[in-house]
N, C-alpha and C. Protein backbone atom coordinates (compact mmCIF):
# COMPACT_ATOMS: atom_id res chain seq x y z
N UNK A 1 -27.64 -23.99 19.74
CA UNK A 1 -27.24 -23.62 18.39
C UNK A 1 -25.92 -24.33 18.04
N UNK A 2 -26.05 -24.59 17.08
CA UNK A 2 -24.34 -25.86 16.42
C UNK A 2 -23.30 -24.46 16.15
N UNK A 3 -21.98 -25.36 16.53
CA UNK A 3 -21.18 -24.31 16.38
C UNK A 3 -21.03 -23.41 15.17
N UNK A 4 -20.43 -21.96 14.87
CA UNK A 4 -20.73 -21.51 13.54
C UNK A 4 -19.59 -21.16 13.13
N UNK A 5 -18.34 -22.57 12.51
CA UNK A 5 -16.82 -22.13 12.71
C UNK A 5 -16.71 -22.50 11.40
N UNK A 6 -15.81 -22.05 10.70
CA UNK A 6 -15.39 -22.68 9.39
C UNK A 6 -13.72 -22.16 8.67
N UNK A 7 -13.41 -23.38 8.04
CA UNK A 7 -11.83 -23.31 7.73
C UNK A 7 -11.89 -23.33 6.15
N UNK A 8 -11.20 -22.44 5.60
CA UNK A 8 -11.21 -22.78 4.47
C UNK A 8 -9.53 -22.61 3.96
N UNK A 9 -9.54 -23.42 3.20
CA UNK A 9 -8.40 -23.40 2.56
C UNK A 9 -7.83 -22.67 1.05
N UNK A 10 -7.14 -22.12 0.57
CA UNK A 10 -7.07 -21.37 -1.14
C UNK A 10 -5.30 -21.24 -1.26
N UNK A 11 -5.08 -22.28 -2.31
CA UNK A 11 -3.75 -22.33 -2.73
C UNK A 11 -3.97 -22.22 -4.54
N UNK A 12 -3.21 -21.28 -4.80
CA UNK A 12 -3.07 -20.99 -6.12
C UNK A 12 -1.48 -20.75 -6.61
N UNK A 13 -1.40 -20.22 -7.97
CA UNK A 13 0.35 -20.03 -8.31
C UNK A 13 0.64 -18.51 -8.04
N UNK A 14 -0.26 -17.80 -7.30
CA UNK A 14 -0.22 -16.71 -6.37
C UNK A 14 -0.07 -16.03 -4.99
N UNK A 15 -1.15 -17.53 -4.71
CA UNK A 15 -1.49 -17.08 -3.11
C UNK A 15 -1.57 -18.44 -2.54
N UNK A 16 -1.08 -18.22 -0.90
CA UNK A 16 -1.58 -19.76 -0.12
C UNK A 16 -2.31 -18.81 1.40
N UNK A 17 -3.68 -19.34 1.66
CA UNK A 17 -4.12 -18.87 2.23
C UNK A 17 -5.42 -19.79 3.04
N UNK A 18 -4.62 -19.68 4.39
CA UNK A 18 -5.74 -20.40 5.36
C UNK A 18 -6.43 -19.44 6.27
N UNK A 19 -8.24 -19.47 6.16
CA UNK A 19 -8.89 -18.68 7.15
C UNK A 19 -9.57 -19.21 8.05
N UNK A 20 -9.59 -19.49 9.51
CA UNK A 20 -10.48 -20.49 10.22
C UNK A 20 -11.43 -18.71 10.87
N UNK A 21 -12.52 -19.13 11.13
CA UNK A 21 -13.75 -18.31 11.31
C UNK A 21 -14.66 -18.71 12.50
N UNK A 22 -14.53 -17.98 13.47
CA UNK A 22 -16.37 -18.44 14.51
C UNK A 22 -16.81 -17.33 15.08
N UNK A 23 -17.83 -17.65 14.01
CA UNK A 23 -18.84 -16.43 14.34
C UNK A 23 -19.63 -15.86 15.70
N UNK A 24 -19.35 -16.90 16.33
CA UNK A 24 -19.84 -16.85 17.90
C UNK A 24 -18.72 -16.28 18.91
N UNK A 25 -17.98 -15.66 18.34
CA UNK A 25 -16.32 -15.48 19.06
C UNK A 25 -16.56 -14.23 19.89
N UNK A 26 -15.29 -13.82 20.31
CA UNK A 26 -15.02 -12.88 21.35
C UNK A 26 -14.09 -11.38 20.75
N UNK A 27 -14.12 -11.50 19.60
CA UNK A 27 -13.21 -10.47 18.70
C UNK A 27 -11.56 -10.51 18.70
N UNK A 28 -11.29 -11.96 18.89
CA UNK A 28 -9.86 -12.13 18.42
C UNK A 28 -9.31 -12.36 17.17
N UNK A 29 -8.34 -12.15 16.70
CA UNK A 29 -7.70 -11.80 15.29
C UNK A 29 -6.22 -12.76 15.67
N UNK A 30 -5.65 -13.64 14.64
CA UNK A 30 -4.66 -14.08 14.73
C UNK A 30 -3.98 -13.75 13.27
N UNK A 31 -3.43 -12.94 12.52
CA UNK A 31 -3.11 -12.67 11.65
C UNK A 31 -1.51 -12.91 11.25
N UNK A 32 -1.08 -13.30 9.64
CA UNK A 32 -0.13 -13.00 9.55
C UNK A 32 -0.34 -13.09 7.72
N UNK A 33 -0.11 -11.69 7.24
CA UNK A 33 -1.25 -11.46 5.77
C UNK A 33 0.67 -11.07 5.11
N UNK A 34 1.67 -10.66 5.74
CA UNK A 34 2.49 -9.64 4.86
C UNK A 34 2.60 -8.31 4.55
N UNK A 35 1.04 -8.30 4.50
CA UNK A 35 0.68 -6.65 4.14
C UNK A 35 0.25 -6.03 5.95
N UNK A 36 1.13 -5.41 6.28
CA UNK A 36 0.79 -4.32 7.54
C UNK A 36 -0.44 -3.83 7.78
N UNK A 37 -1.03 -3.18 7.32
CA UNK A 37 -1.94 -2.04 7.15
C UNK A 37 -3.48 -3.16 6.67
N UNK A 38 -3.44 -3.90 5.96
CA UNK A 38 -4.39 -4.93 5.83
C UNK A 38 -5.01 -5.48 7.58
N UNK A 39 -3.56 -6.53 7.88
CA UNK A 39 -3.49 -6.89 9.06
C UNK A 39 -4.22 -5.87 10.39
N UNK A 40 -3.67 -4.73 10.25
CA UNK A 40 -4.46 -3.58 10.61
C UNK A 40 -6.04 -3.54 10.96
N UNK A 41 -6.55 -3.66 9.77
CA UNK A 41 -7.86 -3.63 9.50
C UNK A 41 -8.47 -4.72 9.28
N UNK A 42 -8.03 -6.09 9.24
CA UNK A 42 -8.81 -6.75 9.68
C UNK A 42 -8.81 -6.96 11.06
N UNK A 43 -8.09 -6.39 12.11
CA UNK A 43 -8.29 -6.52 13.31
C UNK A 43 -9.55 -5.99 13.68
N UNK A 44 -9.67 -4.65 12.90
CA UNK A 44 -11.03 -4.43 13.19
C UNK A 44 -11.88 -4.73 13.04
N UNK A 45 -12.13 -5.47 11.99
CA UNK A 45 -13.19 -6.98 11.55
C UNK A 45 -13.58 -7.52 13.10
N UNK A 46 -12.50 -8.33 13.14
CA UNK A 46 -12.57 -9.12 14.32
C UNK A 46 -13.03 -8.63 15.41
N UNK A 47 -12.51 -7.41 15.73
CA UNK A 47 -12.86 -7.00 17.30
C UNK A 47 -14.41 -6.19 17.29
N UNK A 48 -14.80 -5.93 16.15
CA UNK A 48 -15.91 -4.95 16.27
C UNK A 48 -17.00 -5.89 15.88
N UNK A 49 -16.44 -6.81 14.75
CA UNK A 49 -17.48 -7.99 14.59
C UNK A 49 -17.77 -9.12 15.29
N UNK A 50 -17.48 -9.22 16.86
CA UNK A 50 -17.05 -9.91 17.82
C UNK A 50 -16.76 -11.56 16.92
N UNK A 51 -16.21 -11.26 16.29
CA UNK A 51 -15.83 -12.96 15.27
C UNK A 51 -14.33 -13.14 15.85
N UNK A 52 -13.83 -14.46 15.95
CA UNK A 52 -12.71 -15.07 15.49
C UNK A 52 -12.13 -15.40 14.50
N UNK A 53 -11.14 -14.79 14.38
CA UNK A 53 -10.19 -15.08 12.41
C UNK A 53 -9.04 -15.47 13.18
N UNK A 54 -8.44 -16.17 12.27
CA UNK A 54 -7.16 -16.75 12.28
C UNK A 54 -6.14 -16.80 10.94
N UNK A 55 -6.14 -15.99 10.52
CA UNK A 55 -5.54 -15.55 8.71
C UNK A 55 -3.51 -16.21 8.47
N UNK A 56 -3.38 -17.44 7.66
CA UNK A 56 -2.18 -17.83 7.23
C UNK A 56 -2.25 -16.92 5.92
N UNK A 57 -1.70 -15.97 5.71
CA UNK A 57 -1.43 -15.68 3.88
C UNK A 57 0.05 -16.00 3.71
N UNK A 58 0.22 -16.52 2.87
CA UNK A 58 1.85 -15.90 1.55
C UNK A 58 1.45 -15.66 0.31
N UNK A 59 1.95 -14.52 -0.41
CA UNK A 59 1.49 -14.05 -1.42
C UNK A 59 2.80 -14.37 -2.76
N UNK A 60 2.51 -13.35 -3.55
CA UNK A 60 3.57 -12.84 -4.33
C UNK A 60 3.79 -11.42 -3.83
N UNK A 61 4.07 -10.98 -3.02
CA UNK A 61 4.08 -9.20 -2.54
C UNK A 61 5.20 -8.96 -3.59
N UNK A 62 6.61 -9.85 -3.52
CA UNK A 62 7.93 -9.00 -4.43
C UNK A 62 6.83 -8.84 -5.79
N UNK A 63 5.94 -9.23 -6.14
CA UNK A 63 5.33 -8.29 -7.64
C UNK A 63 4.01 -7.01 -6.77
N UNK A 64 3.51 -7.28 -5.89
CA UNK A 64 3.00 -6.25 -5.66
C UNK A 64 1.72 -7.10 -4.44
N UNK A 65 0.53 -6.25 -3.58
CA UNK A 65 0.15 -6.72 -2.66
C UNK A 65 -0.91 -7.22 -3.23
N UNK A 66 -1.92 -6.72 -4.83
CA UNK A 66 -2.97 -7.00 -5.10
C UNK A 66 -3.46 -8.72 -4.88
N UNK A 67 -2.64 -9.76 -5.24
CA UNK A 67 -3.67 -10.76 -5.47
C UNK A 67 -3.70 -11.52 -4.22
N UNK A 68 -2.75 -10.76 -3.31
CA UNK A 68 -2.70 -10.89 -1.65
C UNK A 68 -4.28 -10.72 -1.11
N UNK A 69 -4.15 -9.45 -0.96
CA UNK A 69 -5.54 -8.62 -0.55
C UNK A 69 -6.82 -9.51 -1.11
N UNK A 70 -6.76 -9.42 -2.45
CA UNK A 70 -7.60 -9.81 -3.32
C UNK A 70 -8.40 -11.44 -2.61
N UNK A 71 -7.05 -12.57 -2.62
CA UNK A 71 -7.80 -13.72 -2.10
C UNK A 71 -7.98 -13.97 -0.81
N UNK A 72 -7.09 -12.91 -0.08
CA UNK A 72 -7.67 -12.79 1.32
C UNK A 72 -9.38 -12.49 1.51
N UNK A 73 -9.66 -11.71 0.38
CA UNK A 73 -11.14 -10.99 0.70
C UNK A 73 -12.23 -12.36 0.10
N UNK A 74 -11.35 -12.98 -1.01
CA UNK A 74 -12.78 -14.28 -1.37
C UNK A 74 -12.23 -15.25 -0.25
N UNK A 75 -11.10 -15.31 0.54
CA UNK A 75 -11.27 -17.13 1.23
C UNK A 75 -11.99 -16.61 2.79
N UNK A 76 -12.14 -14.78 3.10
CA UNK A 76 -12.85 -14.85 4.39
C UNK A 76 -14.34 -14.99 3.54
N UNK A 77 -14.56 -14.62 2.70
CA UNK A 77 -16.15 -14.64 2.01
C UNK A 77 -16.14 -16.11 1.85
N UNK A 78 -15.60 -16.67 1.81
CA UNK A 78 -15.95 -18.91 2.05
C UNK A 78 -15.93 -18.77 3.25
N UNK A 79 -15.60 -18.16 3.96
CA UNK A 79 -15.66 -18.57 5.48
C UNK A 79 -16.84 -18.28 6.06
N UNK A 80 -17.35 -16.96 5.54
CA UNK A 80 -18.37 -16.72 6.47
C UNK A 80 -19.65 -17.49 5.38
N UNK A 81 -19.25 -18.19 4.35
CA UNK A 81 -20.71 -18.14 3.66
C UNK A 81 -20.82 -19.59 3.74
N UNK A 82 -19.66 -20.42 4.80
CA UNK A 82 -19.87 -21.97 5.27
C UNK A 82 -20.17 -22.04 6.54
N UNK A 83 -19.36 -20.55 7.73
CA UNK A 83 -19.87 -21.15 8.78
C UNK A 83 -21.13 -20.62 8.95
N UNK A 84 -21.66 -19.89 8.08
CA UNK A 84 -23.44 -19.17 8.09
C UNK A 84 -24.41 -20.14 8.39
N UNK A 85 -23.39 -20.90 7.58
CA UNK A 85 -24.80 -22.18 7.11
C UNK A 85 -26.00 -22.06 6.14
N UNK A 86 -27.59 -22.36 6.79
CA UNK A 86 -28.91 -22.43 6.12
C UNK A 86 -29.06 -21.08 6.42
N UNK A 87 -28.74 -20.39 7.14
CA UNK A 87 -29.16 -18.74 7.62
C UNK A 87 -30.59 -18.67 8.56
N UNK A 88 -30.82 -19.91 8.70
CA UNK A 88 -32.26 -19.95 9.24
C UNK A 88 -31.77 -19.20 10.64
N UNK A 89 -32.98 -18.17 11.00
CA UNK A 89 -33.06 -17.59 12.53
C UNK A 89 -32.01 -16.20 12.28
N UNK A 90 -31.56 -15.94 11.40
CA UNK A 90 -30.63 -14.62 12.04
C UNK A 90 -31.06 -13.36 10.94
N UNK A 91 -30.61 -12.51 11.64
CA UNK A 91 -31.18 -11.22 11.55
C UNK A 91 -31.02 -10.64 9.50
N UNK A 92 -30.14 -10.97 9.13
CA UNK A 92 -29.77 -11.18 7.74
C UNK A 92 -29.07 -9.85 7.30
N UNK A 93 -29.68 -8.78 7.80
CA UNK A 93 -29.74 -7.43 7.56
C UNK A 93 -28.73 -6.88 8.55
N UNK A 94 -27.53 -6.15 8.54
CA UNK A 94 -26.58 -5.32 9.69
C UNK A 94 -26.01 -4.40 8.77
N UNK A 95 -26.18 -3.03 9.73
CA UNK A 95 -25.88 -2.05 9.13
C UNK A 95 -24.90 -1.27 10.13
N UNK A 96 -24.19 -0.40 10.02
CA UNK A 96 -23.20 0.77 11.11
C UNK A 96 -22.82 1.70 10.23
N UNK A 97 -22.84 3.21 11.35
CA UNK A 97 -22.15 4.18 10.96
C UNK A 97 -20.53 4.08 11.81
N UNK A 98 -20.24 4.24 11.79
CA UNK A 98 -18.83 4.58 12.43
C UNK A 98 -17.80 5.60 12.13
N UNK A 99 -17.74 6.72 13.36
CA UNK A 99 -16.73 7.67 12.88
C UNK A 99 -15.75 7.65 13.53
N UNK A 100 -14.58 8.49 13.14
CA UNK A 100 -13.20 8.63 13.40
C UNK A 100 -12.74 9.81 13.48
N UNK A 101 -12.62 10.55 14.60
CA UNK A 101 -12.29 12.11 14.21
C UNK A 101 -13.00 12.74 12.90
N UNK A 102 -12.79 13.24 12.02
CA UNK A 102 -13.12 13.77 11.12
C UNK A 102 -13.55 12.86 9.91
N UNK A 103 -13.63 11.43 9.90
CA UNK A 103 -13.69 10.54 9.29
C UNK A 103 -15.36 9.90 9.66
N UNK A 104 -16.08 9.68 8.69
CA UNK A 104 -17.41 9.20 9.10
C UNK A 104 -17.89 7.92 7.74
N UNK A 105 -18.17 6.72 7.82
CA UNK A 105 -18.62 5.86 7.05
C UNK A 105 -19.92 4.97 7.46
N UNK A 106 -20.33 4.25 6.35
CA UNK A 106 -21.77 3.52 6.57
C UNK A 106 -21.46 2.32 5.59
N UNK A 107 -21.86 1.15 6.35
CA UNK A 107 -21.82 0.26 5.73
C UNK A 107 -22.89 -0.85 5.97
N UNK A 108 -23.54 -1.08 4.84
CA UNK A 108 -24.84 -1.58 5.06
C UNK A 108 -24.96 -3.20 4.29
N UNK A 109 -25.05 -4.16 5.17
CA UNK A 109 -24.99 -5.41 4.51
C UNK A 109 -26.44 -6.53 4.68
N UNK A 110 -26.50 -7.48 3.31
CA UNK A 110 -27.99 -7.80 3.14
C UNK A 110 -26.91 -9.83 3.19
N UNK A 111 -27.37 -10.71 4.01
CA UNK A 111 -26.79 -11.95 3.39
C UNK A 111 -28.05 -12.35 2.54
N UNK A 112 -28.19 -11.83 1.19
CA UNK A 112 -29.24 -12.37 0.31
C UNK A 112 -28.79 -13.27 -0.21
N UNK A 113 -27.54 -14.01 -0.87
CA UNK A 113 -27.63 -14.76 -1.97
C UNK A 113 -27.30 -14.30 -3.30
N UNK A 114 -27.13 -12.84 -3.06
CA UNK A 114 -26.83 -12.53 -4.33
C UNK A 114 -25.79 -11.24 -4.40
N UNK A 115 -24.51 -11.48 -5.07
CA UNK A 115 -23.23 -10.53 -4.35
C UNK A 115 -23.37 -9.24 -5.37
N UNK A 116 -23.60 -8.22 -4.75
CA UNK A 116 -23.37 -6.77 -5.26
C UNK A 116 -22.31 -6.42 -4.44
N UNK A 117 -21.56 -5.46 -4.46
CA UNK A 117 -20.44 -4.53 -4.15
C UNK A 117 -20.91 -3.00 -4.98
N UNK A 118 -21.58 -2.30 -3.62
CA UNK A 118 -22.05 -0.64 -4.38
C UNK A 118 -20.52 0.26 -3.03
N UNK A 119 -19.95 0.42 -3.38
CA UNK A 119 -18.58 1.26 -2.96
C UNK A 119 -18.50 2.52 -3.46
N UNK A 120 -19.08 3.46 -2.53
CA UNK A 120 -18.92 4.90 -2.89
C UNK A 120 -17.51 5.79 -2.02
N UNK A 121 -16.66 5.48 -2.48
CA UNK A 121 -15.05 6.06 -1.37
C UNK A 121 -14.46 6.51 -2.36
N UNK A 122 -14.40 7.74 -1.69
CA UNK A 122 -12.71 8.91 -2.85
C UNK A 122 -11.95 8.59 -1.71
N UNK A 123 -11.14 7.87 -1.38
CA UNK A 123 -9.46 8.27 -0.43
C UNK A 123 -8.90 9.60 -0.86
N UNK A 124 -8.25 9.86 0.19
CA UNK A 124 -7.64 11.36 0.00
C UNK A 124 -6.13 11.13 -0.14
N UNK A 125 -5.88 10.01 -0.17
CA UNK A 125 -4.45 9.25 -0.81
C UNK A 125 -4.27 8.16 -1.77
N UNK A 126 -3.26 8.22 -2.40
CA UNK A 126 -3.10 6.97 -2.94
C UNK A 126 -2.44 5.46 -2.70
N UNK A 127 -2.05 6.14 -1.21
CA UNK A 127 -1.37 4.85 -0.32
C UNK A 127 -1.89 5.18 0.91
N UNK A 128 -1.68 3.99 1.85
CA UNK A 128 -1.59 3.97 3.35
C UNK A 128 -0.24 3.55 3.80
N UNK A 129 0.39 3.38 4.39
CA UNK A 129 1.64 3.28 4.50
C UNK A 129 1.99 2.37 3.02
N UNK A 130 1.99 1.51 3.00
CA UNK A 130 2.52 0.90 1.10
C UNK A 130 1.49 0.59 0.72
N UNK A 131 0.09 0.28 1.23
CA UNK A 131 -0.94 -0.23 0.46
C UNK A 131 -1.70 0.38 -0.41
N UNK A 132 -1.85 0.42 -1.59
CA UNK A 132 -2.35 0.94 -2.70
C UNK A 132 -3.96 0.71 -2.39
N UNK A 133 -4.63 2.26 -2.02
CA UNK A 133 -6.33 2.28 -2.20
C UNK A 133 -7.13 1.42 -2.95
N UNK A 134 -7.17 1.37 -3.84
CA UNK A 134 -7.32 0.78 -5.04
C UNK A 134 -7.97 -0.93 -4.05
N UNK A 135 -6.60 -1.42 -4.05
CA UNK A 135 -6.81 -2.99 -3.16
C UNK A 135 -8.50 -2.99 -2.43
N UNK A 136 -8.46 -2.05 -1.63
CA UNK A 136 -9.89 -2.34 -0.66
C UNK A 136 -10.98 -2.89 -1.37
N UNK A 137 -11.42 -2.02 -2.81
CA UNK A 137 -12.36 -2.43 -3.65
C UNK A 137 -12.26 -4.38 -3.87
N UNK A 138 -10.79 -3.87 -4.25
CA UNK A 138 -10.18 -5.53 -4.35
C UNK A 138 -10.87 -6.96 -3.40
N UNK A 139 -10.68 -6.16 -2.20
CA UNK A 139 -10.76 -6.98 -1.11
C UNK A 139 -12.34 -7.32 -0.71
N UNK A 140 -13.34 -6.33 -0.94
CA UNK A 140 -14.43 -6.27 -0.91
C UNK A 140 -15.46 -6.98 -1.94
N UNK A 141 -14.42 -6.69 -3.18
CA UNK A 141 -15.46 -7.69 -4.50
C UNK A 141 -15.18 -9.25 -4.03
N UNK A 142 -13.69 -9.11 -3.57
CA UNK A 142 -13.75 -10.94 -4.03
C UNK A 142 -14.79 -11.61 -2.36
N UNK A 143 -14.90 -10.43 -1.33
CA UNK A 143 -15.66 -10.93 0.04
C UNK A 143 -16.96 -11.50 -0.71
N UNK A 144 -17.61 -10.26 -1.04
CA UNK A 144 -19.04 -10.11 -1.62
C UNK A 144 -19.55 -11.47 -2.52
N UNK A 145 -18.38 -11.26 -3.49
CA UNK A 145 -18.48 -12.56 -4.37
C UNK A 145 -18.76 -14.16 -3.99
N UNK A 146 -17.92 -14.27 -2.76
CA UNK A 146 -17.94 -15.54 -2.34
C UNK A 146 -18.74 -15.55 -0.84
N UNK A 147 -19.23 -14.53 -0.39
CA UNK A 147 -19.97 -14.59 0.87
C UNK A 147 -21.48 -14.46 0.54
N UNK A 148 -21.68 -14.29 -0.82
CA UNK A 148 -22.67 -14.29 -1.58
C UNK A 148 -23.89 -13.47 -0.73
N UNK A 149 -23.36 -11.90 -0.31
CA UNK A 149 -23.55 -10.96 0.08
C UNK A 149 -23.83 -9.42 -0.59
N UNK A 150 -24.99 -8.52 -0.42
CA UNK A 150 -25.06 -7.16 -1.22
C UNK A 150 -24.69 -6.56 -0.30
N UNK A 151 -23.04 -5.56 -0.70
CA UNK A 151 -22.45 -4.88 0.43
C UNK A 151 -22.65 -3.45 0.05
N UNK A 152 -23.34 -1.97 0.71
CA UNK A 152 -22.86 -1.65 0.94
C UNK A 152 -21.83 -0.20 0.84
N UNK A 153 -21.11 0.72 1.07
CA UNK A 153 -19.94 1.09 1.57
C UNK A 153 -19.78 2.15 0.98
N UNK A 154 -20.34 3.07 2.14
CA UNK A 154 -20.05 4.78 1.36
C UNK A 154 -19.13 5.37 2.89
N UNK A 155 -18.25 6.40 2.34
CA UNK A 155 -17.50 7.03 3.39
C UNK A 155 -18.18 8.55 2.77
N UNK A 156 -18.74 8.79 3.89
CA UNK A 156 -19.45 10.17 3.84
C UNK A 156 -18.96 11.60 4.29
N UNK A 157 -17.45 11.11 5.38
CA UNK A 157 -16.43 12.32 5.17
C UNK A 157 -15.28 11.50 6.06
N UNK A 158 -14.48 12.28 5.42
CA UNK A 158 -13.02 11.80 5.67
C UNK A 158 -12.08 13.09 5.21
N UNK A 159 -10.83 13.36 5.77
CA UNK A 159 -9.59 14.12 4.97
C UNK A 159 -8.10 13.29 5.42
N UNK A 160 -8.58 12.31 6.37
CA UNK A 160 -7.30 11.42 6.85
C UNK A 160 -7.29 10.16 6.14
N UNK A 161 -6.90 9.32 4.97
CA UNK A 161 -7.21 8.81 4.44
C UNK A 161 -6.92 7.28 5.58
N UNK A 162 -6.37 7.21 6.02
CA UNK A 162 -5.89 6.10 7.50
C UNK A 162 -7.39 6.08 8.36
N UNK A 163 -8.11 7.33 8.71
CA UNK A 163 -9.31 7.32 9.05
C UNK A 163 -10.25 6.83 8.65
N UNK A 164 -10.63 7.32 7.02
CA UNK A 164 -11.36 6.75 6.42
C UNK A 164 -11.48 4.99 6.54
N UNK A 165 -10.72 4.79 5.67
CA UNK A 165 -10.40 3.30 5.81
C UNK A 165 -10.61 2.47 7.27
N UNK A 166 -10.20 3.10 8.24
CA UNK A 166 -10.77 2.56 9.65
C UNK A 166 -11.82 2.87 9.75
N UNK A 167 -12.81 3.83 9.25
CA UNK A 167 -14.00 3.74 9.83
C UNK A 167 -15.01 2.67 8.82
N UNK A 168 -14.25 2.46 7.72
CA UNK A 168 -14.94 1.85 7.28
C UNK A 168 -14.90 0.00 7.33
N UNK A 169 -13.40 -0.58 8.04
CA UNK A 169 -13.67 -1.45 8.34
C UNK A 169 -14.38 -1.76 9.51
N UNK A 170 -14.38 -0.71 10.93
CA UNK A 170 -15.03 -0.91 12.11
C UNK A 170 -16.55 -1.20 11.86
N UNK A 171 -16.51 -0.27 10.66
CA UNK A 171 -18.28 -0.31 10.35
C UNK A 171 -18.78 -1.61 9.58
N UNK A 172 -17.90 -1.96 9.11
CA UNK A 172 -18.04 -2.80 8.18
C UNK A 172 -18.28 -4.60 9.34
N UNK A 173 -17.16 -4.52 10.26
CA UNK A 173 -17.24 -5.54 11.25
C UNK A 173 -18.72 -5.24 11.86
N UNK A 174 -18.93 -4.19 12.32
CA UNK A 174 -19.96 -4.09 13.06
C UNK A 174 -21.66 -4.74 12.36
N UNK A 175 -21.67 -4.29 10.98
CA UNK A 175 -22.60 -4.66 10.37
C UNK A 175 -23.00 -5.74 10.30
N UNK A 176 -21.28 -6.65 9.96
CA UNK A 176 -21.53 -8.19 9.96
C UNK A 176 -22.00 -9.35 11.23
N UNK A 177 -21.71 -8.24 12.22
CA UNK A 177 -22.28 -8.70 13.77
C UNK A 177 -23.15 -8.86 13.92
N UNK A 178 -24.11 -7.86 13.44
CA UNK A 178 -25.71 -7.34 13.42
C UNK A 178 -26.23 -8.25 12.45
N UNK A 179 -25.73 -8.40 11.32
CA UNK A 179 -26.36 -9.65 10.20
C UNK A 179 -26.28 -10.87 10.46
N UNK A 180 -25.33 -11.36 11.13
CA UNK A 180 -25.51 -12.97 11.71
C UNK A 180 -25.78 -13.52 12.77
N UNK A 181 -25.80 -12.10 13.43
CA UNK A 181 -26.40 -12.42 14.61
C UNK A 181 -27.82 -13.38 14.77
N UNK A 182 -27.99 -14.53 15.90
CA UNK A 182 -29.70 -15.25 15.86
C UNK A 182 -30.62 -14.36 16.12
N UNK A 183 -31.72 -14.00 15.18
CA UNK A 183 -32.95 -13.53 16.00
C UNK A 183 -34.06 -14.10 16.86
N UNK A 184 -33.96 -13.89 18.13
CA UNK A 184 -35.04 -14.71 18.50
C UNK A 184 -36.33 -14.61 18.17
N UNK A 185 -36.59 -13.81 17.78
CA UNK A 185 -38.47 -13.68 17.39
C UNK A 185 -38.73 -14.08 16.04
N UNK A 186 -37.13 -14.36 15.43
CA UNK A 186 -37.43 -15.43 13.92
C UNK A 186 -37.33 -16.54 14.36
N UNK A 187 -37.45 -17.08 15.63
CA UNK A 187 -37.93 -18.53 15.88
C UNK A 187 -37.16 -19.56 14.95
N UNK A 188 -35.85 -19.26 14.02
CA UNK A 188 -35.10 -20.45 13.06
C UNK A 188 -35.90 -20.47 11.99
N UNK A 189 -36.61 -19.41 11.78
CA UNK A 189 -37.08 -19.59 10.45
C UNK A 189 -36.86 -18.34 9.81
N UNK A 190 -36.78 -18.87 8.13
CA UNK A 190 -35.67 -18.53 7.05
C UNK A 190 -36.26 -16.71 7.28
N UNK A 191 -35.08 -15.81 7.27
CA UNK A 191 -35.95 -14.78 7.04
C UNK A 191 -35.74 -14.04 5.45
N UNK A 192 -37.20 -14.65 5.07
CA UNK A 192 -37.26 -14.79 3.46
C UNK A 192 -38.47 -14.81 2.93
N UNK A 193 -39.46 -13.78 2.52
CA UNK A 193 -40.55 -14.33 1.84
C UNK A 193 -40.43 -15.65 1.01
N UNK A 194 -39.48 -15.34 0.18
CA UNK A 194 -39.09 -16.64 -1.04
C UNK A 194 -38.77 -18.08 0.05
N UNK A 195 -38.48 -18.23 0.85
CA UNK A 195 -38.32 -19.57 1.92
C UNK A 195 -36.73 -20.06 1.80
N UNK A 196 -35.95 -18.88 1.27
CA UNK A 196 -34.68 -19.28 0.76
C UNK A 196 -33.87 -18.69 0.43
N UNK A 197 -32.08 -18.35 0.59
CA UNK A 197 -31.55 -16.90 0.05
C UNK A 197 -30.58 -17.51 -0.16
């Protein structure tokens, strides 16, 4: 199988942001985003989605973390939707529950070709240590958008809002493990009635 790594680059009058990606990895995370609590959770990306990230951000944070978060979530969605490739042979479909003490989420992902974001989460805060709730949605539309992916993402109980949010990125890594993973009994072929996604 050819390697499944990809770099993408996103410089704007907002954000400068490099993501290198291999999907064949061991669940290491090299991060340096600004935002704490982000950094946080994409570790869990990495380690649960056994992927390699390597995340350069600088933002504008002195106005606030949104367009941080925001193009962090479309330049890993170029990453995974270059080093995917044709999609021929892999499973397409990954789903996880994952709980956390009192915290329980599901996150269910399709690589169709066509980006929905269905996000069913009340947080039981309006911050995590400084990060404004709000952002995750953020972070998830611009993934979806550019990983050209239907995500997805209900937290079905939570009262720790730090919980929540972890169970839903663990779940969220985990899913993406299960979706790109090769299937062998798809023999490299597209799994697609249509011959194409």
């Amino acid at each position: 199988m050819p390697e499944r790594i990809a770099t993408v680059t996103r410089n704007t009058q907002e954000t400068r942001i490099t993501v290198t990606l291999n999907l064949d990895g061991e669940g290491r995370l090299t991060c340096e985003t600004g935002v704490p609590f982000l950094d946080h959770m994409l570790d869990q990306v990495a380690r649960h989605g056994l992927v390699d990230l390597a995340i350069q951000a600088s933002g504008d944070l002195h106005i606030d973390d949104h367009h941080t978060v925001e193009d962090i979530g479309i330049t890993l969605g170029q990453a995974f939707d270059q080093a995917i490739g044709d999609k021929l042979g892999i499973r397409r479909y990954g789903h996880a529950y994952v709980p956390l003490d009192e915290a329980l989420s599901r996150v269910v992902v399709d690589f169709s070709g066509r980006p929905g974001l269905f996000m069913d989460v009340d947080f039981t805060r309006d911050t995590i240590g400084r990060l404004d709730t709000q952002l995750f949605q953020e972070f998830f539309q611009g993934f979806v958008n550019h990983a050209r992916v239907t995500l997805h993402i209900d937290n079905l109980k939570g009262i720790n809002a730090h919980h929540q949010a972890e169970t839903i990125f663990k779940a969220f890594g985990r899913a993406l493990r299960m979706a790109v993973e090769p299937d062998p009994r798809m023999d490299g072929r597209m799994p697609s009635t249509k011959g194409c996604l």
